[in-house]
Protein backbone atom coordinates (compact mmCIF):
# COMPACT_ATOMS: atom_id res chain seq x y z
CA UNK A 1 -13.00 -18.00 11.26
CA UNK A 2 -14.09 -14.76 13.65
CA UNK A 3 -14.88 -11.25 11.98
CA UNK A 4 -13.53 -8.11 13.60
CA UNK A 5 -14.18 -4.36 13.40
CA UNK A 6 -11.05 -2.53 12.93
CA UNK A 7 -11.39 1.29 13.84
CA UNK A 8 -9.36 3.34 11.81
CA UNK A 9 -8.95 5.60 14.49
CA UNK A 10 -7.18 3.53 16.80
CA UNK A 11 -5.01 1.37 14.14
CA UNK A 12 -1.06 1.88 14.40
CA UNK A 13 -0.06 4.63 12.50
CA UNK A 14 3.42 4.25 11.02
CA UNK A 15 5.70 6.32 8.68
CA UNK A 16 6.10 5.13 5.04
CA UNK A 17 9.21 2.91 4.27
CA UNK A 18 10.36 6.06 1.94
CA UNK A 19 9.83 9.04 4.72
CA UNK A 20 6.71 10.61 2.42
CA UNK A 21 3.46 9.38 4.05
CA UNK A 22 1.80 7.77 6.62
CA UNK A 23 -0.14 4.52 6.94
CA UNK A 24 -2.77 3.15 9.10
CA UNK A 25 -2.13 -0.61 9.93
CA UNK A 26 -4.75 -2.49 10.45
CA UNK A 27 -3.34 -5.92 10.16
CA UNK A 28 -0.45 -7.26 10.00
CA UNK A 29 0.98 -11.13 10.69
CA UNK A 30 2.45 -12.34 12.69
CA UNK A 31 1.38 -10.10 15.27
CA UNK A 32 4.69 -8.56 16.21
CA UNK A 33 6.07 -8.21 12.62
CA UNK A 34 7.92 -5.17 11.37
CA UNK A 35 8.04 -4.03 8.00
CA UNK A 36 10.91 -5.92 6.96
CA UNK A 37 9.23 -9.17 8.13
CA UNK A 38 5.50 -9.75 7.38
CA UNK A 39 3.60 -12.78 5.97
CA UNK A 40 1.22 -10.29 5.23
CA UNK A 41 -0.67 -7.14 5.87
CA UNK A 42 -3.69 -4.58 5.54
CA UNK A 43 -3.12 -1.28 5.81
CA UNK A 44 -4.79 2.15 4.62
CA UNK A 45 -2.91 5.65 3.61
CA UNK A 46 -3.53 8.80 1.67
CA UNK A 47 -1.61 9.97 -1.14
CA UNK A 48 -0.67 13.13 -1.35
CA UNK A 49 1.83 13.50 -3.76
CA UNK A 50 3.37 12.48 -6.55
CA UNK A 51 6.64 9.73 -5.84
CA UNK A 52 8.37 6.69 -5.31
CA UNK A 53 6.67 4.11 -3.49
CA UNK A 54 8.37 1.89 -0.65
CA UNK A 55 10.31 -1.43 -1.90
CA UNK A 56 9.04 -4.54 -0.27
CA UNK A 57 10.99 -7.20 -2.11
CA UNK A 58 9.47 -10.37 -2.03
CA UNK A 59 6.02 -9.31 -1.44
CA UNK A 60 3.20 -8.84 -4.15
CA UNK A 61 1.23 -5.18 -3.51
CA UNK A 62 -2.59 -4.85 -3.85
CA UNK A 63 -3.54 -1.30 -4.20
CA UNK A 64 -7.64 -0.83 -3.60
CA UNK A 65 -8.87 2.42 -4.34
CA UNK A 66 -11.07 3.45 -1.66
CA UNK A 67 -11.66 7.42 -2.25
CA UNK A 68 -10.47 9.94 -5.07
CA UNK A 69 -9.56 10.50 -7.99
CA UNK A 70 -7.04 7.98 -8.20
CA UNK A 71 -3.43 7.16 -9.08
CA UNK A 72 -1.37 6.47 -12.15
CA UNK A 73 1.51 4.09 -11.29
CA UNK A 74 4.61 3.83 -13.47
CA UNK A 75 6.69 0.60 -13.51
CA UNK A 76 10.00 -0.33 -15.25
CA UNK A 77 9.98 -1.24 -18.86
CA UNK A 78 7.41 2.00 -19.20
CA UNK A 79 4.33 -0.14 -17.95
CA UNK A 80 1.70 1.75 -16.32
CA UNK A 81 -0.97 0.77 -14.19
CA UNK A 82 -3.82 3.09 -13.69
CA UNK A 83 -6.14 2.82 -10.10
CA UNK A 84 -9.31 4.67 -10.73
CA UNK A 85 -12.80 3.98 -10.17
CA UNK A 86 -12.96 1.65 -13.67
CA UNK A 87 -10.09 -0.79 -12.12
CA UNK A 88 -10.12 -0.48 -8.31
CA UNK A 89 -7.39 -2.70 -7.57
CA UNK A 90 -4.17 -3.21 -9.09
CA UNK A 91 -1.18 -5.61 -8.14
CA UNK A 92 2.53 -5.19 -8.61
CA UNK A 93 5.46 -7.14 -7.35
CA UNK A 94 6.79 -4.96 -4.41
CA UNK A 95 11.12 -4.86 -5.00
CA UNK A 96 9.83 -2.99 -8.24
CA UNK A 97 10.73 0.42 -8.51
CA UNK A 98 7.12 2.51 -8.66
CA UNK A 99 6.68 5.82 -9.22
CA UNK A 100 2.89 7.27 -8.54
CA UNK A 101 1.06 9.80 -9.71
């Protein structure tokens, strides 16, 4: 297996599924997937606001916290799922309805 660098400047920048953000990809398989399509992916974005996130049914999310304060997540069935500096990661089935904070 090869290592490579991936410079955030140059990674594809596309819109969020929902219209409220933007995302850096910096991986994605196959090669020429969309977003409706992917085995899998690694991208990077900054949240700015509180909202919904994107559906991605049949996917499972892993959120990483790399800088700030961090985010509160709300699921159905009033399950929340804070990502802060004490739990860095979280996961979460992506055709759930997730609202962030």
């Amino acid at each position: 297996m090869s290592i490579r660098i991936i410079d955030s400047n140059i990674a594809r920048q596309l819109p969020w599924k929902n219209g409220k953000g933007v995302t850096l990809e910096l991986a994605i398989a196959p090669t020429d997937a969309g977003l409706d399509d992917f085995d899998w992916r690694i991208s990077s974005a900054r949240v700015e606001s509180a909202g919904p996130f994107s559906h991605y049914p049949g996917i499972d999310r892993s959120l990483g916290l790399l800088s700030g304060a961090g985010l509160r997540l709300n699921l159905p069935e009033q399950i929340s799922l804070e990502l802060d500096s004490h739990t860095p990661v979280v996961a979460f089935p992506g055709e759930l309805d997730v609202q962030a904070e």
